[in-house]
Protein backbone atom coordinates (compact mmCIF):
# COMPACT_ATOMS: atom_id res chain seq x y z
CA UNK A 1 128.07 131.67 98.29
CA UNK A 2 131.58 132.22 98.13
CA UNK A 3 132.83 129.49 100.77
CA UNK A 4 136.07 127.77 99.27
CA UNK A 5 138.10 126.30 101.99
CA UNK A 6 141.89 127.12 100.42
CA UNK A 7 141.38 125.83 97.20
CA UNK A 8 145.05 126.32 95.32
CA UNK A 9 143.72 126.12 91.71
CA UNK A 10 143.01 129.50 91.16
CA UNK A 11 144.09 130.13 87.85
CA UNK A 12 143.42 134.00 87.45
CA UNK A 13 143.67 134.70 91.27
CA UNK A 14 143.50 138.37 91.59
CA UNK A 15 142.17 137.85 95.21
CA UNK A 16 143.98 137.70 98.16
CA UNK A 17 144.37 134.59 100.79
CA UNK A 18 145.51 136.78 103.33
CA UNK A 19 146.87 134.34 106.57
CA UNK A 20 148.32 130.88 104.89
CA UNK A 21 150.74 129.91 107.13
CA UNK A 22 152.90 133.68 106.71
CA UNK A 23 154.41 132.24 102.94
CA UNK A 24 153.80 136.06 100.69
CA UNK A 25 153.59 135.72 96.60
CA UNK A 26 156.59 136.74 95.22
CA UNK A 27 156.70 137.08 91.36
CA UNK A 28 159.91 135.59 88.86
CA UNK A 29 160.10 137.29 86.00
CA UNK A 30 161.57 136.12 82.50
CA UNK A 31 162.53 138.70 80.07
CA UNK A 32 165.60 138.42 77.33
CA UNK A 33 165.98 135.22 78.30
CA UNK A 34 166.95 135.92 82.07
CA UNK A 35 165.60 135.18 85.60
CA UNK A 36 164.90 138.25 87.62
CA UNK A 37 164.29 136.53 91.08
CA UNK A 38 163.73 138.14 94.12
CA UNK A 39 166.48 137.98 97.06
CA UNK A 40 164.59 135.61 99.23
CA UNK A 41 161.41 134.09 99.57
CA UNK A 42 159.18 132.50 102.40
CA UNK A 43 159.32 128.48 102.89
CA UNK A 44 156.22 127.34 100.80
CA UNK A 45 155.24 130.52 99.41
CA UNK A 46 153.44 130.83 96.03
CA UNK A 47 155.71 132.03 94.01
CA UNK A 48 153.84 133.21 90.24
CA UNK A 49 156.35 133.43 86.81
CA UNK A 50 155.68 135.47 83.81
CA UNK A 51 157.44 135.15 81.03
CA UNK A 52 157.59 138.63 78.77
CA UNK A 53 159.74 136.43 76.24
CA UNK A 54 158.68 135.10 72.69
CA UNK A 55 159.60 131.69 73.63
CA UNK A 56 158.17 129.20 75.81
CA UNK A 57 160.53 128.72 79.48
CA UNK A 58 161.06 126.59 82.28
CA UNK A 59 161.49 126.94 85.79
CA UNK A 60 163.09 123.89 86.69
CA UNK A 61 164.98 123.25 90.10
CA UNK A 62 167.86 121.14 89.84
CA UNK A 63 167.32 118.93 92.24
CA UNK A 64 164.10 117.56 90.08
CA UNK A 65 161.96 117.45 92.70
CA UNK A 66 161.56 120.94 94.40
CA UNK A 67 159.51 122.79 91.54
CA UNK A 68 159.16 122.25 87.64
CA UNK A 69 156.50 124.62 85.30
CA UNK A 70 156.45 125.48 82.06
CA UNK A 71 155.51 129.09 80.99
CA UNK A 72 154.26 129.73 77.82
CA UNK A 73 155.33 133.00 76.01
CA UNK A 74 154.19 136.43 75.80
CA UNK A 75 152.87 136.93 78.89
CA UNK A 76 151.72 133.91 80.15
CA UNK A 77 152.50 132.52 83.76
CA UNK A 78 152.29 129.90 86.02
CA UNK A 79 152.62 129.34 89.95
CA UNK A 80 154.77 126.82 92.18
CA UNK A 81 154.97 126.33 95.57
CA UNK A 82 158.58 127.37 97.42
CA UNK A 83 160.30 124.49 98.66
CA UNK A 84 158.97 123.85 102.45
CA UNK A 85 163.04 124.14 103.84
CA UNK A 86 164.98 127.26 103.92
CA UNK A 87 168.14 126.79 101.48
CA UNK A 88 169.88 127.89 97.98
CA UNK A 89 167.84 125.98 94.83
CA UNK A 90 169.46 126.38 92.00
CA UNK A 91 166.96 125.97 88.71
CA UNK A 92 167.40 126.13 85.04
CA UNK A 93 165.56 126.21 81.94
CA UNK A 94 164.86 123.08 79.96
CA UNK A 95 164.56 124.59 76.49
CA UNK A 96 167.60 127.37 76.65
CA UNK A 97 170.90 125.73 78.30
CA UNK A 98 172.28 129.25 78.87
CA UNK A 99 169.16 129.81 81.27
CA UNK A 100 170.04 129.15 85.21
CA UNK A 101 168.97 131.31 88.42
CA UNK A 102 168.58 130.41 92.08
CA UNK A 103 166.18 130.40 94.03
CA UNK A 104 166.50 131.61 97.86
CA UNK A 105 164.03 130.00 100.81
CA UNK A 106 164.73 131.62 104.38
């Protein structure tokens, strides 16, 4: 009885959704308090954070409206959605000023 139609909430999704609309998971990484982003990602693709760090982090865009999550410390993580257009977001952290990485959608 495993029927669910595309259901996003999948908190500890180890299993693949193979075919959504081409968009790959790509994975952010937060470690000494630094982004390690990958060089591009695919217009709306889930895009999963972990943060290795002691603190708690952001992943903020910018803008304000593209993406916001929190990601609690020591190995937690959290998901967002890429932006939907290709283009250069720029995001920051809302708890360490010195914390800023982009974020590339083609």
């Amino acid at each position: 009885m495993s029927m669910e139609p595309s259901s996003p909430a999948g908190s500890t999704g180890m299993g693949s959704e193979s075919g959504t609309a081409s968009a790959a998971a790509v994975a952010i990484t937060i470690s000494n308090f630094e982004y390690k982003v990958p060089t591009s990602v695919a217009p709306g693709a889930e895009v999963t954070v972990t943060n290795m760090d002691t603190a708690e982090h952001t992943v903020t865009a910018d803008d304000g409206s593209s993406f916001d999550v929190e990601v609690k410390e020591n190995g937690g993580t959290a998901t967002f959605a890429a932006p939907s257009q290709p283009g250069t977001y720029a995001f920051h952290c809302k708890y360490h000023s010195n914390m800023h990485g982009t974020l590339t959608v083609k």
